[in-house]
C-alpha atoms as a PDB file:
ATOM      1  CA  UNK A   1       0.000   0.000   0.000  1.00  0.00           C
ATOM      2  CA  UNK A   2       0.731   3.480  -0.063  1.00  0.00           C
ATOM      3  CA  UNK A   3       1.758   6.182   2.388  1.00  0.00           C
ATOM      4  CA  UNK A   4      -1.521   7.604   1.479  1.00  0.00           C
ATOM      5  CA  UNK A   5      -3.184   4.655   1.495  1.00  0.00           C
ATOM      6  CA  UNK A   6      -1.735   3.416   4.809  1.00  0.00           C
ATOM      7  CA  UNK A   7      -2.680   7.169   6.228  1.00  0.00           C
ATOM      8  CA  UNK A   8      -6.604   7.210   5.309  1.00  0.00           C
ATOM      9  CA  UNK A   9      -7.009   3.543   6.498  1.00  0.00           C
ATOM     10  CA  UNK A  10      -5.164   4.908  10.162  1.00  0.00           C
ATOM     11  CA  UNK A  11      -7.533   8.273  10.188  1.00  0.00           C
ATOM     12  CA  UNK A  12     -10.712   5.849   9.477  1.00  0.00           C
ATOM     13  CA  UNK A  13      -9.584   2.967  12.500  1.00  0.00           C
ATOM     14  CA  UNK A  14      -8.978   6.370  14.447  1.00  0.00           C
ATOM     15  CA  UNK A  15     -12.560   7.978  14.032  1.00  0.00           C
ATOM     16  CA  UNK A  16     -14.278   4.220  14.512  1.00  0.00           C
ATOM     17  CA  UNK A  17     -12.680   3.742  17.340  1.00  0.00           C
ATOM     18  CA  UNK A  18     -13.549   7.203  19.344  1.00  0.00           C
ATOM     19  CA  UNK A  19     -16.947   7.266  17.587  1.00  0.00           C
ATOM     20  CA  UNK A  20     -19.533   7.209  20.517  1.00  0.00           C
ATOM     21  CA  UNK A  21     -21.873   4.670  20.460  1.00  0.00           C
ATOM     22  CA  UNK A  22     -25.424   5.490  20.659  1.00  0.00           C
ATOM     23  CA  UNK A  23     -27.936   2.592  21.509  1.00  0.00           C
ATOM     24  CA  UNK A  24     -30.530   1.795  19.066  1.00  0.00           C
ATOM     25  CA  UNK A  25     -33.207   0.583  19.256  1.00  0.00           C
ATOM     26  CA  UNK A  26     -34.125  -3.237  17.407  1.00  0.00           C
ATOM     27  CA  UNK A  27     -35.575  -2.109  14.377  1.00  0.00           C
ATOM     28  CA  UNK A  28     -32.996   0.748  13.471  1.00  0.00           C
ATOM     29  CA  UNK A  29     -30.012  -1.681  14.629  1.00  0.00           C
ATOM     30  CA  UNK A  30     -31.318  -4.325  12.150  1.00  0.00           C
ATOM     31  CA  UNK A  31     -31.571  -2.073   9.493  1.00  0.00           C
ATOM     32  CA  UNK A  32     -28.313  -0.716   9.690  1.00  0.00           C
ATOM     33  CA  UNK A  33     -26.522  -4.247   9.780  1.00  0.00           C
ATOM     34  CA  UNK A  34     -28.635  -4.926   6.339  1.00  0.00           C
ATOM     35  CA  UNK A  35     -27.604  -1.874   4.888  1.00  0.00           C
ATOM     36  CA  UNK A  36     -23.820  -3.330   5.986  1.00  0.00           C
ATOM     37  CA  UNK A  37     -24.340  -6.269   4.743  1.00  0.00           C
ATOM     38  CA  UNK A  38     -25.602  -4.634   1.328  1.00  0.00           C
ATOM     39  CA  UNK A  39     -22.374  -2.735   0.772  1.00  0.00           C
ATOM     40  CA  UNK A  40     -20.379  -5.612   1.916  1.00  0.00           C
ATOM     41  CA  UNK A  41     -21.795  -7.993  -0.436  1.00  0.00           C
ATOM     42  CA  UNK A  42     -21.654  -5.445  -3.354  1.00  0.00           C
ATOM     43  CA  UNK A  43     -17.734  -5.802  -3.322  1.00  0.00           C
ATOM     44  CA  UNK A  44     -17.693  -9.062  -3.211  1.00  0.00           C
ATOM     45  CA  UNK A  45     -17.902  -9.753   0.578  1.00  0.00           C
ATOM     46  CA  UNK A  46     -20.358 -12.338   0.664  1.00  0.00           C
ATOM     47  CA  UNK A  47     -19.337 -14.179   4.480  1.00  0.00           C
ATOM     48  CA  UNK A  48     -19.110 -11.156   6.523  1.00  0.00           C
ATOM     49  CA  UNK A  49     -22.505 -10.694   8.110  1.00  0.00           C
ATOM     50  CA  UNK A  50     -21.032 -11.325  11.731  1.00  0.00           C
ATOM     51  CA  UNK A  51     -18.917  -8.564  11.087  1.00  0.00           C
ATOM     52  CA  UNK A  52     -21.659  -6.058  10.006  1.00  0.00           C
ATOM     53  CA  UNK A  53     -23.630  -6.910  12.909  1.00  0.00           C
ATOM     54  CA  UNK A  54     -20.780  -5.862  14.772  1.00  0.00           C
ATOM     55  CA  UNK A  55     -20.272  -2.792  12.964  1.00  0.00           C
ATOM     56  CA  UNK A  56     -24.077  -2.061  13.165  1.00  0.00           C
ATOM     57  CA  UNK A  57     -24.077  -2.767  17.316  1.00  0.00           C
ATOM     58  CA  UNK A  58     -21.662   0.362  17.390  1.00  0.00           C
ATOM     59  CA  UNK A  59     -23.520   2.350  15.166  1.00  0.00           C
ATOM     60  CA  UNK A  60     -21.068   2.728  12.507  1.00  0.00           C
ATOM     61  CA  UNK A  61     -22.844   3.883   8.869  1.00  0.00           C
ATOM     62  CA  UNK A  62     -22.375   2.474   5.661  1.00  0.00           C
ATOM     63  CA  UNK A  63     -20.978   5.359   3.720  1.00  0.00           C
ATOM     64  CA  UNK A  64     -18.167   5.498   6.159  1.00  0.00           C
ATOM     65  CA  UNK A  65     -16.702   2.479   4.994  1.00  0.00           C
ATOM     66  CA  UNK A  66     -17.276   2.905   1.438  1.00  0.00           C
ATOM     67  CA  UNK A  67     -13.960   4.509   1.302  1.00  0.00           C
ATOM     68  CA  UNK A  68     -12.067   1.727   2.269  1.00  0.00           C
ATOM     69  CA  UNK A  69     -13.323  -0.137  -1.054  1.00  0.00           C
ATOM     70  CA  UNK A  70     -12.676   2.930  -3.295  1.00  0.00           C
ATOM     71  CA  UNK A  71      -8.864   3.240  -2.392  1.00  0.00           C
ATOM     72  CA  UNK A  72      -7.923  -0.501  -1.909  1.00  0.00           C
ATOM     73  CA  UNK A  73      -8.479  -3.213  -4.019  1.00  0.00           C
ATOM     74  CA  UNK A  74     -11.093  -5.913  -2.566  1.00  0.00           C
ATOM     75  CA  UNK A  75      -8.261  -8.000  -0.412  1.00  0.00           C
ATOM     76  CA  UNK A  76      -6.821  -5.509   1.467  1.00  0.00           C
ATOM     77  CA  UNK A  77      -9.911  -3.244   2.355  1.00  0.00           C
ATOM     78  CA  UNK A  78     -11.095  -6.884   3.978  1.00  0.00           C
ATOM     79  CA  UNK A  79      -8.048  -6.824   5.576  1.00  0.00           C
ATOM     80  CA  UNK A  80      -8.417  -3.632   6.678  1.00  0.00           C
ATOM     81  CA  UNK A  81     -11.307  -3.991   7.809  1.00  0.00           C
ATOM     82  CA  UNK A  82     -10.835  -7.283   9.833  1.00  0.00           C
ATOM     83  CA  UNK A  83      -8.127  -4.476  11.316  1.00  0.00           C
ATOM     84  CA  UNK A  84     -10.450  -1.922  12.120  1.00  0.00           C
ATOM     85  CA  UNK A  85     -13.177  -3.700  13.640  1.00  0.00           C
ATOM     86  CA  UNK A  86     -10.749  -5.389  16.087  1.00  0.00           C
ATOM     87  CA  UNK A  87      -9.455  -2.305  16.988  1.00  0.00           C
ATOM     88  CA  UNK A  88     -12.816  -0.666  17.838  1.00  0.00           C
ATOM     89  CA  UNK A  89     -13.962  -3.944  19.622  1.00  0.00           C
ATOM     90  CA  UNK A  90     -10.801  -4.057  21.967  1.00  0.00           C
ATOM     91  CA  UNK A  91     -11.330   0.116  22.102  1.00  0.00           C
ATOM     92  CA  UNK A  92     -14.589  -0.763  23.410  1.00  0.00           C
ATOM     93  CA  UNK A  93     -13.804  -3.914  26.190  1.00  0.00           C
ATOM     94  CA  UNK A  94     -11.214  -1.130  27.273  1.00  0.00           C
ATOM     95  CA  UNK A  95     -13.797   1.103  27.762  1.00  0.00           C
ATOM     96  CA  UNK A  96     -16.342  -1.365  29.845  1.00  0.00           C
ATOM     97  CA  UNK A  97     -12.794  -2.243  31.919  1.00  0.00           C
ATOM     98  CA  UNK A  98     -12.123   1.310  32.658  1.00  0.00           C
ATOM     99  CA  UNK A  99     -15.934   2.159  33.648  1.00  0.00           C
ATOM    100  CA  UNK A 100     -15.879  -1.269  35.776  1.00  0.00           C
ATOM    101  CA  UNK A 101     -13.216  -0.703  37.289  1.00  0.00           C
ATOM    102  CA  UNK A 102     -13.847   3.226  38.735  1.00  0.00           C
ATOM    103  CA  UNK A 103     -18.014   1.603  39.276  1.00  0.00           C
ATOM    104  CA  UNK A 104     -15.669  -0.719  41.753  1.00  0.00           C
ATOM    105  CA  UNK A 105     -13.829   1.723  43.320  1.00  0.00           C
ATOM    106  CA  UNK A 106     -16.728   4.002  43.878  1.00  0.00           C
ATOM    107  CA  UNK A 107     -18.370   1.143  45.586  1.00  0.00           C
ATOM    108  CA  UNK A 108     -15.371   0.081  47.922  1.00  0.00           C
ATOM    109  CA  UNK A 109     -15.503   3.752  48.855  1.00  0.00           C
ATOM    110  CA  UNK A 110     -19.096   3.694  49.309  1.00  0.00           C
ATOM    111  CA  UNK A 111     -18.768   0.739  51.423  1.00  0.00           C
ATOM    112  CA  UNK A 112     -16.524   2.256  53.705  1.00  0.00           C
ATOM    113  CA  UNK A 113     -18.388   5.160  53.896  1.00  0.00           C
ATOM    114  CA  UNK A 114     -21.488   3.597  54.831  1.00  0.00           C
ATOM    115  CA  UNK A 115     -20.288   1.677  57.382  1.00  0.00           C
ATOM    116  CA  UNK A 116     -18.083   4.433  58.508  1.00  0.00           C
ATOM    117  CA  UNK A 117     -15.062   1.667  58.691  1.00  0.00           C
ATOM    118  CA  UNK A 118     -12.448   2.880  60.551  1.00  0.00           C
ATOM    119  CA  UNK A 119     -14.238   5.703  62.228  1.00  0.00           C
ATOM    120  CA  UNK A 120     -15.087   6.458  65.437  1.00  0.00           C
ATOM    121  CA  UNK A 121     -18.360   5.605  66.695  1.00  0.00           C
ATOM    122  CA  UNK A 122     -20.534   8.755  67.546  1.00  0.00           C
ATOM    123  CA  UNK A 123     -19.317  11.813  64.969  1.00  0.00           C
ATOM    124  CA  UNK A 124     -20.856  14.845  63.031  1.00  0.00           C
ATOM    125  CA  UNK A 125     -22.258  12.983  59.929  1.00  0.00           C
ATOM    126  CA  UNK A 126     -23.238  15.243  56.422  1.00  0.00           C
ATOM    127  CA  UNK A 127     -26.349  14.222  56.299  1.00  0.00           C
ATOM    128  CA  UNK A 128     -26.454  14.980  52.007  1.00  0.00           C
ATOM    129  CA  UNK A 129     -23.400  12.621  52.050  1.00  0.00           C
ATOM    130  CA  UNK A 130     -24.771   9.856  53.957  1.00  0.00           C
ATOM    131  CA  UNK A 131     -28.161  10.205  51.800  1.00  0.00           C
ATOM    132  CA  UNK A 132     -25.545   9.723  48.573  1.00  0.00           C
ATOM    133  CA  UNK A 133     -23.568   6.939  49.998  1.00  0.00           C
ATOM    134  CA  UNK A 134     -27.037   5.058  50.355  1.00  0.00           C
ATOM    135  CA  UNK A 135     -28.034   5.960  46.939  1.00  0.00           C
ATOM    136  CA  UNK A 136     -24.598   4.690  45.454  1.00  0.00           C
ATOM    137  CA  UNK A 137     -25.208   1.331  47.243  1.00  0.00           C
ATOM    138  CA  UNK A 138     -28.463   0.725  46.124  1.00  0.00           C
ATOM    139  CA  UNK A 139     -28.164   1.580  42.731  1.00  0.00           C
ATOM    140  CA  UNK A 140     -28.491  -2.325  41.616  1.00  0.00           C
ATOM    141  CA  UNK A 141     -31.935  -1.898  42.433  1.00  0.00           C
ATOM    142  CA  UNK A 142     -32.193   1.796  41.227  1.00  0.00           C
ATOM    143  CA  UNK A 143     -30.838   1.337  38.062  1.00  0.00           C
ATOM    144  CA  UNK A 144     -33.985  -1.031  37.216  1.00  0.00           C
ATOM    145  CA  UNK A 145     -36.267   1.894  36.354  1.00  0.00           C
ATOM    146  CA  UNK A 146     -36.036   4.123  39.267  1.00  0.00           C
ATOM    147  CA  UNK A 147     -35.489   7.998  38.675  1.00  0.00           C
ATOM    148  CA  UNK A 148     -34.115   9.770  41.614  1.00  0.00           C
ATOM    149  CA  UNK A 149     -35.158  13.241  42.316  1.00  0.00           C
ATOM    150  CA  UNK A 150     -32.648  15.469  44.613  1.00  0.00           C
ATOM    151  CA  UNK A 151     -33.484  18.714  46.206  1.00  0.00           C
ATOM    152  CA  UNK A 152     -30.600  19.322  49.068  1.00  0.00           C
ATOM    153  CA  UNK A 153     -30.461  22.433  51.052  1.00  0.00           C
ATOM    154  CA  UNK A 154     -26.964  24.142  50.237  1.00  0.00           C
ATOM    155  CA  UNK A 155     -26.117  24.508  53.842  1.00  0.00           C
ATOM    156  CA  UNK A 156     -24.298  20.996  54.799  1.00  0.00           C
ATOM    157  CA  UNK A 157     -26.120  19.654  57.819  1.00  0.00           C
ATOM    158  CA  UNK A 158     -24.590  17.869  60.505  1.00  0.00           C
ATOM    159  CA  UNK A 159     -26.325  15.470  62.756  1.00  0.00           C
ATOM    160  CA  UNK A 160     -24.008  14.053  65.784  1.00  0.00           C
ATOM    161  CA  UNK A 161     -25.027  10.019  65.488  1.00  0.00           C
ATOM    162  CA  UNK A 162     -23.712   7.060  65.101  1.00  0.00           C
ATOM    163  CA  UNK A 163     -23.334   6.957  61.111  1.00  0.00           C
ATOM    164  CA  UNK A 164     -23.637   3.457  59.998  1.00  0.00           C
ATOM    165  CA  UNK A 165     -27.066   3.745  61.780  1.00  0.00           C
ATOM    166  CA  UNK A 166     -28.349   6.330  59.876  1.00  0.00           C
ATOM    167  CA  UNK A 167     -27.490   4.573  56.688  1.00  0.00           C
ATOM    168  CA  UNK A 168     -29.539   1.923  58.151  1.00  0.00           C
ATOM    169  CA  UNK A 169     -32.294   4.511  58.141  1.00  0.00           C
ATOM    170  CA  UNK A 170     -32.075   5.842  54.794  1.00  0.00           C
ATOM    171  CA  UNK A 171     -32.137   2.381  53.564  1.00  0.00           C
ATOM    172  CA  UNK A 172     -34.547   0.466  55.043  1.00  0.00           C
ATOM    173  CA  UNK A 173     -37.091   3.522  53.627  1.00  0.00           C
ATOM    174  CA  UNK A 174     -35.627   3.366  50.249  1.00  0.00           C
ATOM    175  CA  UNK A 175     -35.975   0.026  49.996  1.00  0.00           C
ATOM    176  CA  UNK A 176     -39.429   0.289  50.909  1.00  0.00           C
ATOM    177  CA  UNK A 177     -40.048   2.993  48.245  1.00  0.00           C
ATOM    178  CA  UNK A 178     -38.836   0.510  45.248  1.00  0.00           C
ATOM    179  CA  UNK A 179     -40.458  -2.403  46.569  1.00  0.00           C
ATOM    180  CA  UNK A 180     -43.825  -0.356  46.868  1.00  0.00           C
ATOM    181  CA  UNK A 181     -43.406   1.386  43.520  1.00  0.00           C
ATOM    182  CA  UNK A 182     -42.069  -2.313  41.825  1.00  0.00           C
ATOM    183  CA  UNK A 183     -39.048  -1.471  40.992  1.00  0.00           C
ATOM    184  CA  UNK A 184     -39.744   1.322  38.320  1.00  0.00           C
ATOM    185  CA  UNK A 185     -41.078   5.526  39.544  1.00  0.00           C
ATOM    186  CA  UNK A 186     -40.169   8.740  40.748  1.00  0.00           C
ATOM    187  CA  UNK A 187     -37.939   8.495  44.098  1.00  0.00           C
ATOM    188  CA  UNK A 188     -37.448  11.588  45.980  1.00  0.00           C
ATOM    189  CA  UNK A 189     -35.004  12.884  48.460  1.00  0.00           C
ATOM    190  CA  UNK A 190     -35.286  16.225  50.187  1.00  0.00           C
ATOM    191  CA  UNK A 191     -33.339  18.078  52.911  1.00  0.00           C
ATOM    192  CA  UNK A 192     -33.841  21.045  54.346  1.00  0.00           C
ATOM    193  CA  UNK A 193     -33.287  22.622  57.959  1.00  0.00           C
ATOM    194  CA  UNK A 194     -36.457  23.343  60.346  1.00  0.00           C
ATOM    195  CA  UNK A 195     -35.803  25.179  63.187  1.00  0.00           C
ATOM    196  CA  UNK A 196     -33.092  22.997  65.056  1.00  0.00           C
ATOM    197  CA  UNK A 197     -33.697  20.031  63.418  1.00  0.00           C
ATOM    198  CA  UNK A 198     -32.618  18.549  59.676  1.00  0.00           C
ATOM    199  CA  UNK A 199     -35.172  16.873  57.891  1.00  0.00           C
ATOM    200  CA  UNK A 200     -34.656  14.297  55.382  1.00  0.00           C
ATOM    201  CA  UNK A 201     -38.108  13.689  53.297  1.00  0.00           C
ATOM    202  CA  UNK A 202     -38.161  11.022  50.768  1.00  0.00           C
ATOM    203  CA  UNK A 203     -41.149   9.837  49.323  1.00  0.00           C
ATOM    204  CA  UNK A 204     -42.454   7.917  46.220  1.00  0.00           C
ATOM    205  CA  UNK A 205     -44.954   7.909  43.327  1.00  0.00           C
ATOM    206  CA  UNK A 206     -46.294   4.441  44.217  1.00  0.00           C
ATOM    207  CA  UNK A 207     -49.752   3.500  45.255  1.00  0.00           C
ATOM    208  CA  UNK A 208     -49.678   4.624  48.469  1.00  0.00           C
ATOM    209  CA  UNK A 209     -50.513   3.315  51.928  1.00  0.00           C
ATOM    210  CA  UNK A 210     -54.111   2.455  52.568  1.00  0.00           C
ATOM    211  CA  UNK A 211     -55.247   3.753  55.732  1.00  0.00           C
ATOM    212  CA  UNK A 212     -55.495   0.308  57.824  1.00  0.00           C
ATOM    213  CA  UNK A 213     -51.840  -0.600  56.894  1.00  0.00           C
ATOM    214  CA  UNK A 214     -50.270   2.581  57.521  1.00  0.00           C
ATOM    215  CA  UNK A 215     -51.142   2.344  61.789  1.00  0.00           C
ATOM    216  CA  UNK A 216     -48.833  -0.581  62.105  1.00  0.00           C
ATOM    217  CA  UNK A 217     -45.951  -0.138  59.593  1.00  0.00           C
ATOM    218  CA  UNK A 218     -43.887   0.523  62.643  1.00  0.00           C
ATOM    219  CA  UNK A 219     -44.909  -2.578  64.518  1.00  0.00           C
ATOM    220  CA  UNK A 220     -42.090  -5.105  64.899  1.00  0.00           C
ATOM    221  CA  UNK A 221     -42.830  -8.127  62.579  1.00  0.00           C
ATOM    222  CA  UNK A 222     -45.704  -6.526  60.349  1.00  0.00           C
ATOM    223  CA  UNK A 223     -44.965  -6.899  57.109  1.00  0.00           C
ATOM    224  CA  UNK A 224     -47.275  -6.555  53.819  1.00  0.00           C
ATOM    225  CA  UNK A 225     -45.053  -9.036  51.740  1.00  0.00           C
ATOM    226  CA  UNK A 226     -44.695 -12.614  50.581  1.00  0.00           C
ATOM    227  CA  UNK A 227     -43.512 -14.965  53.073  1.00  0.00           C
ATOM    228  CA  UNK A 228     -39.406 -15.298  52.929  1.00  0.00           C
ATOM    229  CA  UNK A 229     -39.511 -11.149  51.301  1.00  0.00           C
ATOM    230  CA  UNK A 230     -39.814  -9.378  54.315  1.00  0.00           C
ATOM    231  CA  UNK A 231     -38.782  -9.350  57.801  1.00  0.00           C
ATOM    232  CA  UNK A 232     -41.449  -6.509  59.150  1.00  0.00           C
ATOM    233  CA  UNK A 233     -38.914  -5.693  61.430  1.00  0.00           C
ATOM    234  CA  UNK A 234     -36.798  -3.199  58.823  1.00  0.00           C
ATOM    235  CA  UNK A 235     -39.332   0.491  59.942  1.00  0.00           C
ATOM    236  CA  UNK A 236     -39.173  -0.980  63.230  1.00  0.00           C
ATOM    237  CA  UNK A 237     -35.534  -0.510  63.067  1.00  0.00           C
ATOM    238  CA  UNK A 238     -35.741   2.802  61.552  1.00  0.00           C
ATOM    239  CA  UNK A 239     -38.013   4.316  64.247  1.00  0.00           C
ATOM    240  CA  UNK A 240     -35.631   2.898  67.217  1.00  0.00           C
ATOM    241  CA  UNK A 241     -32.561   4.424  65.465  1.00  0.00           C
ATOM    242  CA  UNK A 242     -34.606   7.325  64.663  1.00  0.00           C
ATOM    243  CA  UNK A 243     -35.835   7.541  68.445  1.00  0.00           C
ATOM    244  CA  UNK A 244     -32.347   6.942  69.541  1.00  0.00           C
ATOM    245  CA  UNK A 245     -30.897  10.065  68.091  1.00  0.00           C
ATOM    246  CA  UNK A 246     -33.634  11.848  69.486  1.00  0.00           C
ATOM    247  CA  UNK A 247     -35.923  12.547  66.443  1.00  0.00           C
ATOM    248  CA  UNK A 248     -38.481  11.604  65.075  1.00  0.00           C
ATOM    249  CA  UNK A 249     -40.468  10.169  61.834  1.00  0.00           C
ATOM    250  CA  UNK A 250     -43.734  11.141  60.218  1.00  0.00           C
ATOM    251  CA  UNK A 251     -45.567   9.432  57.158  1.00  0.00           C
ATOM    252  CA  UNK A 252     -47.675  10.630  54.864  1.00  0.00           C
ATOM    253  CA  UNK A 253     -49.669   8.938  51.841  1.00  0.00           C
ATOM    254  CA  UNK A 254     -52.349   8.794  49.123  1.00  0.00           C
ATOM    255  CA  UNK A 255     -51.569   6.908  45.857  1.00  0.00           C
ATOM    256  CA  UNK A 256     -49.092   8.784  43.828  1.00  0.00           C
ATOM    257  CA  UNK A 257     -47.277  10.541  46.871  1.00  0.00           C
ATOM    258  CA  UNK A 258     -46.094   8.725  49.897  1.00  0.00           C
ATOM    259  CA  UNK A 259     -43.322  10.385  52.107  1.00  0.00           C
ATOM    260  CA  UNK A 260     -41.460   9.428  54.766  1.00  0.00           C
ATOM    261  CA  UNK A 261     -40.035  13.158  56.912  1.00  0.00           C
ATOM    262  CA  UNK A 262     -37.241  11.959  59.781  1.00  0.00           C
ATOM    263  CA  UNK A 263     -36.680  14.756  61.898  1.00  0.00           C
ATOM    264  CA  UNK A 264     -32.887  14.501  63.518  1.00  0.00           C
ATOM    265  CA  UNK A 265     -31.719  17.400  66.047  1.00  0.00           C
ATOM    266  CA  UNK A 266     -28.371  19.323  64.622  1.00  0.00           C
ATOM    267  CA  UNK A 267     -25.210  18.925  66.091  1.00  0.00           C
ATOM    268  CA  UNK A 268     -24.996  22.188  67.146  1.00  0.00           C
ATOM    269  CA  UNK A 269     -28.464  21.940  68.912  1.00  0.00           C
ATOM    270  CA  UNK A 270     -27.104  18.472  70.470  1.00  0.00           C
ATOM    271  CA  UNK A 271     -24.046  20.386  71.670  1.00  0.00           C
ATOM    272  CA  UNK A 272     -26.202  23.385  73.751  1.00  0.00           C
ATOM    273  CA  UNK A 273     -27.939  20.257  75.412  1.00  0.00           C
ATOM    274  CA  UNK A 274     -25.036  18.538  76.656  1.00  0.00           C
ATOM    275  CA  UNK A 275     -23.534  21.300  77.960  1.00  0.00           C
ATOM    276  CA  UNK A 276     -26.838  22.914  79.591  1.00  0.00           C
ATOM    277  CA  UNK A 277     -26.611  23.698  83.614  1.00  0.00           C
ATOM    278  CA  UNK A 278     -29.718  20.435  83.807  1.00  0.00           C
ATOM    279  CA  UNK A 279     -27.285  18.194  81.843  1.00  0.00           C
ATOM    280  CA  UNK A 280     -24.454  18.906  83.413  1.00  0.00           C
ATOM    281  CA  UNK A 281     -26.058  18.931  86.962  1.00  0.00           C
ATOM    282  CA  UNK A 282     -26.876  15.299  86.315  1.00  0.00           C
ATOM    283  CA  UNK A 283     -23.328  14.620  85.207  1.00  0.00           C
END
């Protein structure tokens, strides 16, 4: 081949493999690897169908490899192209490595986060940050069809607690949300500062609570699903961590809007209490 020839076949491999895929859907992805196949076959390459489904899956068009058969004869633009679609495929497993690999690393992070590994017990937690380590390690069942709505107050709010706990909190009501919604609706998560206190509302788009239900979702062991689902013990948990930081936990509901509102006193209002005359005459 040629200098010039080596050069365009370089610049094309170079543009496939930095093209950016866009998903389509079935009927457009099938059409496109026919249309492949059609120019394919037209020069003479009758047995590459795999490889224009390939091409078609990253959404590469036709006239962009009609080049390749102008300038080269039909032997080397198969070569060529046997090149070039290697290339993009590796460029692409690269790709799924590199995003696996930081989606792992984000998750470690999370992990230690949530737990609050190698922490001390009782410290000033962000309550925003806690909220988003929760949401990072229940995206598995977010990803499903869930669309999460955030509306923080600027101001970071800090809530003396025992961290993990709070996680704890935040997911036991999520969890709730998705099951209640099945998997696919509107999650929302809201913070904003009343008073003393931080409150953390997150509600849902699902059905709702009817009425008789919604008097005993706190009750240790009452649970509305299948046997071998549920425990009925995970808002009972909520409400003693809740209680145990001193706050407290409202619902509301009617089908399309159901929200949970946890109430949690602010470190610095924690801080006046400890150190008021009462609290320290007791000490």
């Amino acid at each position: 081949m040629t200098p010039t020839q080596k050069s365009e076949i370089e610049k094309l491999e170079a543009s496939f493999v930095q093209h950016n895929e866009v998903p389509l859907d079935p009927l457009a992805l099938s059409d496109l690897e026919d249309q492949i196949d059609s120019l394919l076959r037209s020069h003479g390459q009758n047995d590459m169908w795999q490889m224009a489904a390939e091409l078609a899956r990253k959404n590469i068009k036709p006239a962009a490899l009609e080049s390749l058969f102008a300038n080269l004869d039909a032997g080397t633009a198969r070569a060529a192209l046997v090149r070039i679609a290697a290339s993009v495929e590796i460029a692409t497993l690269l790709n799924e490595i590199e995003n696996s690999t930081a989606r792992i690393s984000d998750l470690v992070r999370a992990i230690k986060e949530y737990t609050y590994m190698d922490q001390t017990p009782v410290q000033n937690v962000d309550i925003v940050k806690s909220l988003e380590t929760t949401l990072t390690i229940m995206n598995h069942k977010l990803k499903r069809g869930v669309v999460v709505q955030r509306d923080y107050q600027r101001v970071p709010l800090l809530v003396n607690s025992f961290g993990s706990e709070l996680n704890q909190v935040w997911t036991n009501i999520i969890d709730n949300a998705i099951d209640a919604m099945s998997g696919k609706g509107e999650l929302r998560v809201r913070t904003y500062r009343d008073d003393d206190c931080v409150v953390v509302e997150i509600g849902d788009n699902g059905p709702g609570i009817p009425e008789d239900i919604k008097a005993h979702i706190f009750e240790p062991f009452f649970t509305t699903k299948r046997v071998g689902e549920g425990t009925g013990l995970g808002l009972d948990t909520t409400l003693r961590i809740v209680k145990k930081h001193r706050g407290n936990i409202q619902v509301s509901s009617k089908p399309g809007d159901t929200r949970f509102q946890v109430w949690l006193p602010l470190a610095e209002k924690q801080a006046e209490e400890r150190d008021s005359p009462a609290v320290r005459a007791q000490q």
